[in-house]
PDB file of N, CA and C in Angstrom:
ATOM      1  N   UNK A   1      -4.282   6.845 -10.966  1.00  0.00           N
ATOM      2  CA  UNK A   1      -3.722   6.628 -12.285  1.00  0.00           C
ATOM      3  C   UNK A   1      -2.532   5.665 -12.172  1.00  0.00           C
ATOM      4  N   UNK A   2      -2.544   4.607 -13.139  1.00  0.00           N
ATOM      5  CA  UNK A   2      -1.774   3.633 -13.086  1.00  0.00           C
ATOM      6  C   UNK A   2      -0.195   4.099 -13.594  1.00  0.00           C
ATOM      7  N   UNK A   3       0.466   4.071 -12.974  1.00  0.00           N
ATOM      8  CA  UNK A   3       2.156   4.241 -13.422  1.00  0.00           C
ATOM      9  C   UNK A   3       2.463   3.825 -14.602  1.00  0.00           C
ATOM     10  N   UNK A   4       3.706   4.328 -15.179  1.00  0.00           N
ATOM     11  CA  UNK A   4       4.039   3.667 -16.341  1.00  0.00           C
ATOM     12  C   UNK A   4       5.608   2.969 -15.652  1.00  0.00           C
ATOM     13  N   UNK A   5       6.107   2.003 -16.274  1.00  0.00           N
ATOM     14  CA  UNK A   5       7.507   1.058 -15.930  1.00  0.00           C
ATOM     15  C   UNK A   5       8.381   1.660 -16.194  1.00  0.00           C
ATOM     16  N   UNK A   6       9.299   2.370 -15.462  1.00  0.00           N
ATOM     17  CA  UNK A   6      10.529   3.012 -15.900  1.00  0.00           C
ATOM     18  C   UNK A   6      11.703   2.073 -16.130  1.00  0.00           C
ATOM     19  N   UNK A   7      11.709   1.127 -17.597  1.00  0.00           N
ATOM     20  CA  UNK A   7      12.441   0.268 -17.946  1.00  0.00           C
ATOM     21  C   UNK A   7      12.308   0.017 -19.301  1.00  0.00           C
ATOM     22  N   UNK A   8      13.798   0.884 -19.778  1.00  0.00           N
ATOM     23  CA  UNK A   8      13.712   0.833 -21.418  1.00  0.00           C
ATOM     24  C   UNK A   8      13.862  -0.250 -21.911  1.00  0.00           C
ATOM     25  N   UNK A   9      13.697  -2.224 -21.692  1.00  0.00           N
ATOM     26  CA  UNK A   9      13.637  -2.914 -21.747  1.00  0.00           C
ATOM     27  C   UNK A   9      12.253  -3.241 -21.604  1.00  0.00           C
ATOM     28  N   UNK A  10      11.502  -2.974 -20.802  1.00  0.00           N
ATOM     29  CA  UNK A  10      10.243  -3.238 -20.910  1.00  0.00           C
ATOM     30  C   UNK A  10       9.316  -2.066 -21.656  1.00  0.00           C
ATOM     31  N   UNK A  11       9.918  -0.981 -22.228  1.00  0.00           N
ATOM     32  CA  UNK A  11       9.744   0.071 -23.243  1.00  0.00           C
ATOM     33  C   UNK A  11       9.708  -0.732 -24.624  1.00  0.00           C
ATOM     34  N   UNK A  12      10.739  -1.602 -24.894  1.00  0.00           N
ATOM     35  CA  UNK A  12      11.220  -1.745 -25.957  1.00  0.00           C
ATOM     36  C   UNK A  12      10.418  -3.045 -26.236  1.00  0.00           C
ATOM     37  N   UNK A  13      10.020  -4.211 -25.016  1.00  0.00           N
ATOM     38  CA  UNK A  13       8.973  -5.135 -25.597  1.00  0.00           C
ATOM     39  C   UNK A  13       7.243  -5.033 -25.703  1.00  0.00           C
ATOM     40  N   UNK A  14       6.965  -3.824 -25.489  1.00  0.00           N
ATOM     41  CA  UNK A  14       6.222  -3.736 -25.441  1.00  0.00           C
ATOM     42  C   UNK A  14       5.900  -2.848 -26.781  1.00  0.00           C
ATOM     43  N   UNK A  15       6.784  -1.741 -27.661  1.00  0.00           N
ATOM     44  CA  UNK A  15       6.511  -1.600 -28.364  1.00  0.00           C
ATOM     45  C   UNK A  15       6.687  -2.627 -29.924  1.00  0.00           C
ATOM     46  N   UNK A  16       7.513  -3.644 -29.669  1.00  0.00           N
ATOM     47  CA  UNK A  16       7.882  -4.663 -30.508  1.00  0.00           C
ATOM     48  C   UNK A  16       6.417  -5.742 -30.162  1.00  0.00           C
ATOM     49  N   UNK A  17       6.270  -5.805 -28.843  1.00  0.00           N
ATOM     50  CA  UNK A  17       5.082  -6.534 -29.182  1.00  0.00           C
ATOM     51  C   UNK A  17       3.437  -5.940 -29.642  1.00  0.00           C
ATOM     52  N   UNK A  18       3.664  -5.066 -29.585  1.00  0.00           N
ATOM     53  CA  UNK A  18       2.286  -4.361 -30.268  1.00  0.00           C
ATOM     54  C   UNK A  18       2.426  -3.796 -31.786  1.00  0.00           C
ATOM     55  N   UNK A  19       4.077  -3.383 -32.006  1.00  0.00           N
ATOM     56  CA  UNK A  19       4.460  -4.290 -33.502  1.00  0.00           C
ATOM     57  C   UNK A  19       3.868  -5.129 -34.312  1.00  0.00           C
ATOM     58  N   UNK A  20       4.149  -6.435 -33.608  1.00  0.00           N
ATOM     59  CA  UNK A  20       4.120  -7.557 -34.124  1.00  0.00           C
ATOM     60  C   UNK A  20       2.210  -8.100 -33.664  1.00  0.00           C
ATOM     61  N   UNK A  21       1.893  -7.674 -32.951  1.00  0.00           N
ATOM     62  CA  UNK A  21       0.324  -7.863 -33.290  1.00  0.00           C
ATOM     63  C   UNK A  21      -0.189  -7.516 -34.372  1.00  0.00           C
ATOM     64  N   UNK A  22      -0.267  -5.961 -34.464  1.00  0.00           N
ATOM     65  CA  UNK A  22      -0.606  -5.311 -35.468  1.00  0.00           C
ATOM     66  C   UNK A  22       0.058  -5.661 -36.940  1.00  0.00           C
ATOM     67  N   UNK A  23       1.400  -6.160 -37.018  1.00  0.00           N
ATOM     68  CA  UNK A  23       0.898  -6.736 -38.303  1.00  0.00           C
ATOM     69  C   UNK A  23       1.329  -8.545 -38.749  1.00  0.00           C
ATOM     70  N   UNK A  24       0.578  -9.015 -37.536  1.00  0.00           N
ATOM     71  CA  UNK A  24      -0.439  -9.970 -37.792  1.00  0.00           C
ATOM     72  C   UNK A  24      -1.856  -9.889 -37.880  1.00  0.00           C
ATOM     73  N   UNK A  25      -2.127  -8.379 -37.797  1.00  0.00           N
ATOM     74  CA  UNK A  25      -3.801  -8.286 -37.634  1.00  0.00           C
ATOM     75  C   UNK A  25      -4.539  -8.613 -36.650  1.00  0.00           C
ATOM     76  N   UNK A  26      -3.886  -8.908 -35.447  1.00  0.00           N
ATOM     77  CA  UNK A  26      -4.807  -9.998 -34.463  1.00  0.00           C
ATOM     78  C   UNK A  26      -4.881  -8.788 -33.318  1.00  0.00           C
ATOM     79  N   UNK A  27      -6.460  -8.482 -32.110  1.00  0.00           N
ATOM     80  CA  UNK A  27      -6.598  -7.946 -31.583  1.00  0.00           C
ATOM     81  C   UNK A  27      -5.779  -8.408 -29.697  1.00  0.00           C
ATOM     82  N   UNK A  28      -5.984  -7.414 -29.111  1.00  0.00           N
ATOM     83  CA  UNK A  28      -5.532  -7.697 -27.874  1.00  0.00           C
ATOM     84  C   UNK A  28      -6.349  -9.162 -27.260  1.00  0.00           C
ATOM     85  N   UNK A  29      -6.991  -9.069 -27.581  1.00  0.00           N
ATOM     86  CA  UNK A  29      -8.272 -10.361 -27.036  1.00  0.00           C
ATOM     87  C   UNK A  29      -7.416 -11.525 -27.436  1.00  0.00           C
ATOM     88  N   UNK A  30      -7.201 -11.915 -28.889  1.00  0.00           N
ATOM     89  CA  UNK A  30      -6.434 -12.909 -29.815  1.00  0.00           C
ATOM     90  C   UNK A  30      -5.006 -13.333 -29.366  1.00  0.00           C
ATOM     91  N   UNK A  31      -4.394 -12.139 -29.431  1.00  0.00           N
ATOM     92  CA  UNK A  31      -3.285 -12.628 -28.483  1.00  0.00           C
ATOM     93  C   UNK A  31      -3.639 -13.266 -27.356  1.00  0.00           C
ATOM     94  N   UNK A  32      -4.285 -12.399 -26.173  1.00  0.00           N
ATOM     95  CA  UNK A  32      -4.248 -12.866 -24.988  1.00  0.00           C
ATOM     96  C   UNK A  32      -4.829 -14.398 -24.918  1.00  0.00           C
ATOM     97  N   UNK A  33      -6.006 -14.968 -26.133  1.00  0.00           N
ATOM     98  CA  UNK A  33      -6.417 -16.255 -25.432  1.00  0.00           C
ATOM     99  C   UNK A  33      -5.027 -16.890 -26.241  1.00  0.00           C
ATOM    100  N   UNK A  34      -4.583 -16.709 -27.366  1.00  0.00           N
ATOM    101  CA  UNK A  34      -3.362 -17.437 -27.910  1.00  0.00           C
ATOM    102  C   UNK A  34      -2.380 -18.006 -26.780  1.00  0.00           C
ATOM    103  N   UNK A  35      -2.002 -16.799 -26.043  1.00  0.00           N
ATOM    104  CA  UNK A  35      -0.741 -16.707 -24.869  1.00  0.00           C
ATOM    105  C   UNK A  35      -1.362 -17.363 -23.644  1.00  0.00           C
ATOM    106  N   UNK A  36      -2.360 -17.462 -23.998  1.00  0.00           N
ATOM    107  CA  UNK A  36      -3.407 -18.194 -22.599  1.00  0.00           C
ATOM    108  C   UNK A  36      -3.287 -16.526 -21.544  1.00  0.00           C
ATOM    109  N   UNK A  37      -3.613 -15.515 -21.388  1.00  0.00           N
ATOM    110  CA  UNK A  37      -3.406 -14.684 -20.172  1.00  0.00           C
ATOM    111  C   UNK A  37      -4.355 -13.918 -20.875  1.00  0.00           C
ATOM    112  N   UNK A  38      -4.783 -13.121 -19.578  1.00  0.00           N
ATOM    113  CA  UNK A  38      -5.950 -11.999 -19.736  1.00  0.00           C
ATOM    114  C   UNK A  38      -5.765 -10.989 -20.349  1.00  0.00           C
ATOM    115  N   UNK A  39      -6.970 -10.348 -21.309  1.00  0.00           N
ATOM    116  CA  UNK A  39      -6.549  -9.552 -22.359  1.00  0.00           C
ATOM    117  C   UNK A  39      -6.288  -7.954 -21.575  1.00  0.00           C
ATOM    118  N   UNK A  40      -6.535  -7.833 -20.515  1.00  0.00           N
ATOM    119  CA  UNK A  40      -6.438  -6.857 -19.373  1.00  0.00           C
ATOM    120  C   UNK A  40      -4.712  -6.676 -19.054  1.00  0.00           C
ATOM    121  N   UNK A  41      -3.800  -7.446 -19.031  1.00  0.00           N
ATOM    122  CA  UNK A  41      -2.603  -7.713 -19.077  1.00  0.00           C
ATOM    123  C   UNK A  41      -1.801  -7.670 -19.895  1.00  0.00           C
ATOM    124  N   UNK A  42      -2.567  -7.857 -21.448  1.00  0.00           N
ATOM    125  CA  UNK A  42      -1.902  -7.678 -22.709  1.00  0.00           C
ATOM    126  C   UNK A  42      -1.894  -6.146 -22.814  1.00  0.00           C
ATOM    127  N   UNK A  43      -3.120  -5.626 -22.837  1.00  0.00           N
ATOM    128  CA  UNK A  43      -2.997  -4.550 -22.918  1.00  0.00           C
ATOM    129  C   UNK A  43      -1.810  -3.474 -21.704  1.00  0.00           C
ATOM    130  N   UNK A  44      -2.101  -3.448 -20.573  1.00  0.00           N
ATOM    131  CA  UNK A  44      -1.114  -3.221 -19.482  1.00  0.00           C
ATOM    132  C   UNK A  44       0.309  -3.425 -19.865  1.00  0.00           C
ATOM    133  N   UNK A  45       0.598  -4.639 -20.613  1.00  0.00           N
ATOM    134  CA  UNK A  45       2.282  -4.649 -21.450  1.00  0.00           C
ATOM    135  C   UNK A  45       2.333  -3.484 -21.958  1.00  0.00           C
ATOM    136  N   UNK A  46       1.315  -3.590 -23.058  1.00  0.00           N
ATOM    137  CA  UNK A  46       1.740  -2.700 -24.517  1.00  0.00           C
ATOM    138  C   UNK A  46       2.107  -1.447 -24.099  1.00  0.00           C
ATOM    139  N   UNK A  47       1.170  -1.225 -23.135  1.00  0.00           N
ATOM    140  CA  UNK A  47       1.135   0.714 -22.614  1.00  0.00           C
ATOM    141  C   UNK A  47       2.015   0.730 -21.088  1.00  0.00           C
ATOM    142  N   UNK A  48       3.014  -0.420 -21.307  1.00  0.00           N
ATOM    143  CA  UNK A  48       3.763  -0.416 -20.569  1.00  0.00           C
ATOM    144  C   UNK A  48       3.465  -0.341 -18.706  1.00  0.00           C
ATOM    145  N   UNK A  49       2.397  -0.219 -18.286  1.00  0.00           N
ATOM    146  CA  UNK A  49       1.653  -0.566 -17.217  1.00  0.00           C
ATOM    147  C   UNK A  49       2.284  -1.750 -16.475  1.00  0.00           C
ATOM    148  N   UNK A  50       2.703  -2.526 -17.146  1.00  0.00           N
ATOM    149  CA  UNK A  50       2.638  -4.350 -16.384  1.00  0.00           C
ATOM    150  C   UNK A  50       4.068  -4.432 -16.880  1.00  0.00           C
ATOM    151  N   UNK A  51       5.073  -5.126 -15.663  1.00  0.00           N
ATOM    152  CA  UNK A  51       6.459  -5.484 -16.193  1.00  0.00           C
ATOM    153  C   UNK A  51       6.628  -6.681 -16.127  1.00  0.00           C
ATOM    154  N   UNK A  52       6.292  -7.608 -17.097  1.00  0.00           N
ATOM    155  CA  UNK A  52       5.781  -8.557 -17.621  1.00  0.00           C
ATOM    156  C   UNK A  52       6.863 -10.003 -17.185  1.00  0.00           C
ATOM    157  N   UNK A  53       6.791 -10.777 -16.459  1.00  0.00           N
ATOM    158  CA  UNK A  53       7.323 -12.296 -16.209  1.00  0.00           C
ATOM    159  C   UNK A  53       8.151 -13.075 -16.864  1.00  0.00           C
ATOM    160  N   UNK A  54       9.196 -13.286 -16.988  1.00  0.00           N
ATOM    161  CA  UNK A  54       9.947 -14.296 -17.979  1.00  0.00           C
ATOM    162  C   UNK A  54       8.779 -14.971 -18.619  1.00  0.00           C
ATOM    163  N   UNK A  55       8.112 -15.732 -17.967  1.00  0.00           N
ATOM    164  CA  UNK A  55       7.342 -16.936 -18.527  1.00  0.00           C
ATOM    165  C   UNK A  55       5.799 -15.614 -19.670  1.00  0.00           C
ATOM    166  N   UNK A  56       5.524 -15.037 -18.977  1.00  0.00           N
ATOM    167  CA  UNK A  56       4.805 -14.159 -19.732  1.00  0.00           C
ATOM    168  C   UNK A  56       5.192 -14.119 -21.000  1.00  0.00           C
ATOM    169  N   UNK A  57       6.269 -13.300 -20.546  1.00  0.00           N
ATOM    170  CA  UNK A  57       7.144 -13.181 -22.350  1.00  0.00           C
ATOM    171  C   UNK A  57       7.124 -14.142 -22.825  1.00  0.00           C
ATOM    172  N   UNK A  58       7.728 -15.255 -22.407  1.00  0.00           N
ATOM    173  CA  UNK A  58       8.219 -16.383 -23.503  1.00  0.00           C
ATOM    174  C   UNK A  58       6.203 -16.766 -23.941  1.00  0.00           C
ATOM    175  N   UNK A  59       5.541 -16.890 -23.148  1.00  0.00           N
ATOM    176  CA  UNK A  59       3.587 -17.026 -23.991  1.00  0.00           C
ATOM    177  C   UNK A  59       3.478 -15.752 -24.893  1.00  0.00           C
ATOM    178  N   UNK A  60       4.026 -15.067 -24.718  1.00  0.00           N
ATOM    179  CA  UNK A  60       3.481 -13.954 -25.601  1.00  0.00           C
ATOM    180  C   UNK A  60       4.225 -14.534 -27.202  1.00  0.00           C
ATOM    181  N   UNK A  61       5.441 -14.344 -26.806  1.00  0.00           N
ATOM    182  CA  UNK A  61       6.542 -14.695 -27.885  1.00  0.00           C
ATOM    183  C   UNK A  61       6.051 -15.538 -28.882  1.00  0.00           C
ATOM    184  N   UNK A  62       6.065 -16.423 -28.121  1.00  0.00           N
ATOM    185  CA  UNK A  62       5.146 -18.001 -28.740  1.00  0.00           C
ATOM    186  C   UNK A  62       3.737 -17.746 -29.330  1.00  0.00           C
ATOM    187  N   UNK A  63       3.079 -16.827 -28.784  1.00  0.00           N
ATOM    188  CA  UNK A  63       1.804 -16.670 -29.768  1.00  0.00           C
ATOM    189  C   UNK A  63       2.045 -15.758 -30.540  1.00  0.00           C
ATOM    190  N   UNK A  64       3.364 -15.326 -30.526  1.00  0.00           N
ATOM    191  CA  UNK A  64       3.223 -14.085 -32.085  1.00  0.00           C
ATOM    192  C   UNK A  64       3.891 -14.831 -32.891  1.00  0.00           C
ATOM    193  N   UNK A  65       4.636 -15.922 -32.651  1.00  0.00           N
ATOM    194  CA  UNK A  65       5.293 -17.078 -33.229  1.00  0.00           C
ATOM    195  C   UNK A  65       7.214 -16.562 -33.452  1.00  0.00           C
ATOM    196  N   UNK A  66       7.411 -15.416 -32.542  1.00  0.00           N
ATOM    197  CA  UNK A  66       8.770 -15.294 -32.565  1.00  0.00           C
ATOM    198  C   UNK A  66       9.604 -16.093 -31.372  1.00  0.00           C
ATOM    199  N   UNK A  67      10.880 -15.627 -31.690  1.00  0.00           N
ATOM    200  CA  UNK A  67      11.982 -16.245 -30.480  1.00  0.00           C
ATOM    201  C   UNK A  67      11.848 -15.376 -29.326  1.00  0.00           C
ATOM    202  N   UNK A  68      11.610 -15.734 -27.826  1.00  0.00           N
ATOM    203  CA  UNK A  68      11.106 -15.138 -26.983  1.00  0.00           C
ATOM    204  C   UNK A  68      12.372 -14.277 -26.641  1.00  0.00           C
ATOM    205  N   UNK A  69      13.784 -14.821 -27.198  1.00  0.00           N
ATOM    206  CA  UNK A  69      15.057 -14.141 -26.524  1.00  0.00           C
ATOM    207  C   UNK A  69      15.793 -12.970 -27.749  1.00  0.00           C
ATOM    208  N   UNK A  70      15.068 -13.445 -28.456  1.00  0.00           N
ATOM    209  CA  UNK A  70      16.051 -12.249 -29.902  1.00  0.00           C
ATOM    210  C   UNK A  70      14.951 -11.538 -30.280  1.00  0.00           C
ATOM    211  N   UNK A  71      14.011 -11.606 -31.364  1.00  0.00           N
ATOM    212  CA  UNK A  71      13.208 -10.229 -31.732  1.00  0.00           C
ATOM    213  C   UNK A  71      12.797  -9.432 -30.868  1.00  0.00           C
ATOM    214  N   UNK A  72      11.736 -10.212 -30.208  1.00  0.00           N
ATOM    215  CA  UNK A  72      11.190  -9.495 -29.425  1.00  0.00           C
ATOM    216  C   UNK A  72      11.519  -8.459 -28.341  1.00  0.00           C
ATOM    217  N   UNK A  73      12.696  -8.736 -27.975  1.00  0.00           N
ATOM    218  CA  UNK A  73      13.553  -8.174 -27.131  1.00  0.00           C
ATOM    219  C   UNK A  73      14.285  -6.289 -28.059  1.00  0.00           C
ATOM    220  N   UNK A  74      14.584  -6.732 -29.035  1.00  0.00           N
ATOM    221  CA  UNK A  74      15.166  -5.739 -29.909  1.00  0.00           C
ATOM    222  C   UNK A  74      14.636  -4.853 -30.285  1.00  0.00           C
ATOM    223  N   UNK A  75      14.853  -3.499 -30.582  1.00  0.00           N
ATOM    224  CA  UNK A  75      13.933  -2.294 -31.103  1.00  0.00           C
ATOM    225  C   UNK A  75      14.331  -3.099 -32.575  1.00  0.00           C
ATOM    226  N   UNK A  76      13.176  -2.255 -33.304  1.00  0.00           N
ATOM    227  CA  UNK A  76      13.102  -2.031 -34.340  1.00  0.00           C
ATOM    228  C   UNK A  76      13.760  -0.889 -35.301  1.00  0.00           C
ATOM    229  N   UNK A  77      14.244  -0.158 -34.196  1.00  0.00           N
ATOM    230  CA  UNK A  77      14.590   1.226 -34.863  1.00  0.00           C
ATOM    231  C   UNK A  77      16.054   0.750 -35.680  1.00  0.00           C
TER     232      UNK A  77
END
């Protein structure tokens, strides 16, 4: 069984980025060819599995069309 990331920073983009998929409507697949990376990896973010690359982030960022250093980064709460 795959670990989860003990990093409330990578807690916090991963629930902001599955946020921000969902309401753009677009599936894990959509993102991932958007961001150019495998949809196997997108998913692994979201459920916090994968502690995701500067450069990762900033493709992800860019295909949800936010700022890779301010929203995404921020809870929502």
């Amino acid at each position: 069984m795959a670990k989860v990331v003990d990093s409330e920073l990578v807690g916090v983009f991963a629930a902001r980025m599955r946020e921000e998929r969902l309401r753009l409507e677009i599936s894990q697949e959509e993102l991932a060819h958007r961001a150019d990376l495998d949809r196997t990896y997108i998913s692994g973010c979201e459920r916090r599995l994968r502690n995701p690359s500067l450069v990762s982030v900033e493709r992800i960022a860019n295909a949800l069309g936010i700022p890779a250093g301010g929203d995404l980064l921020n809870s929502s709460e």
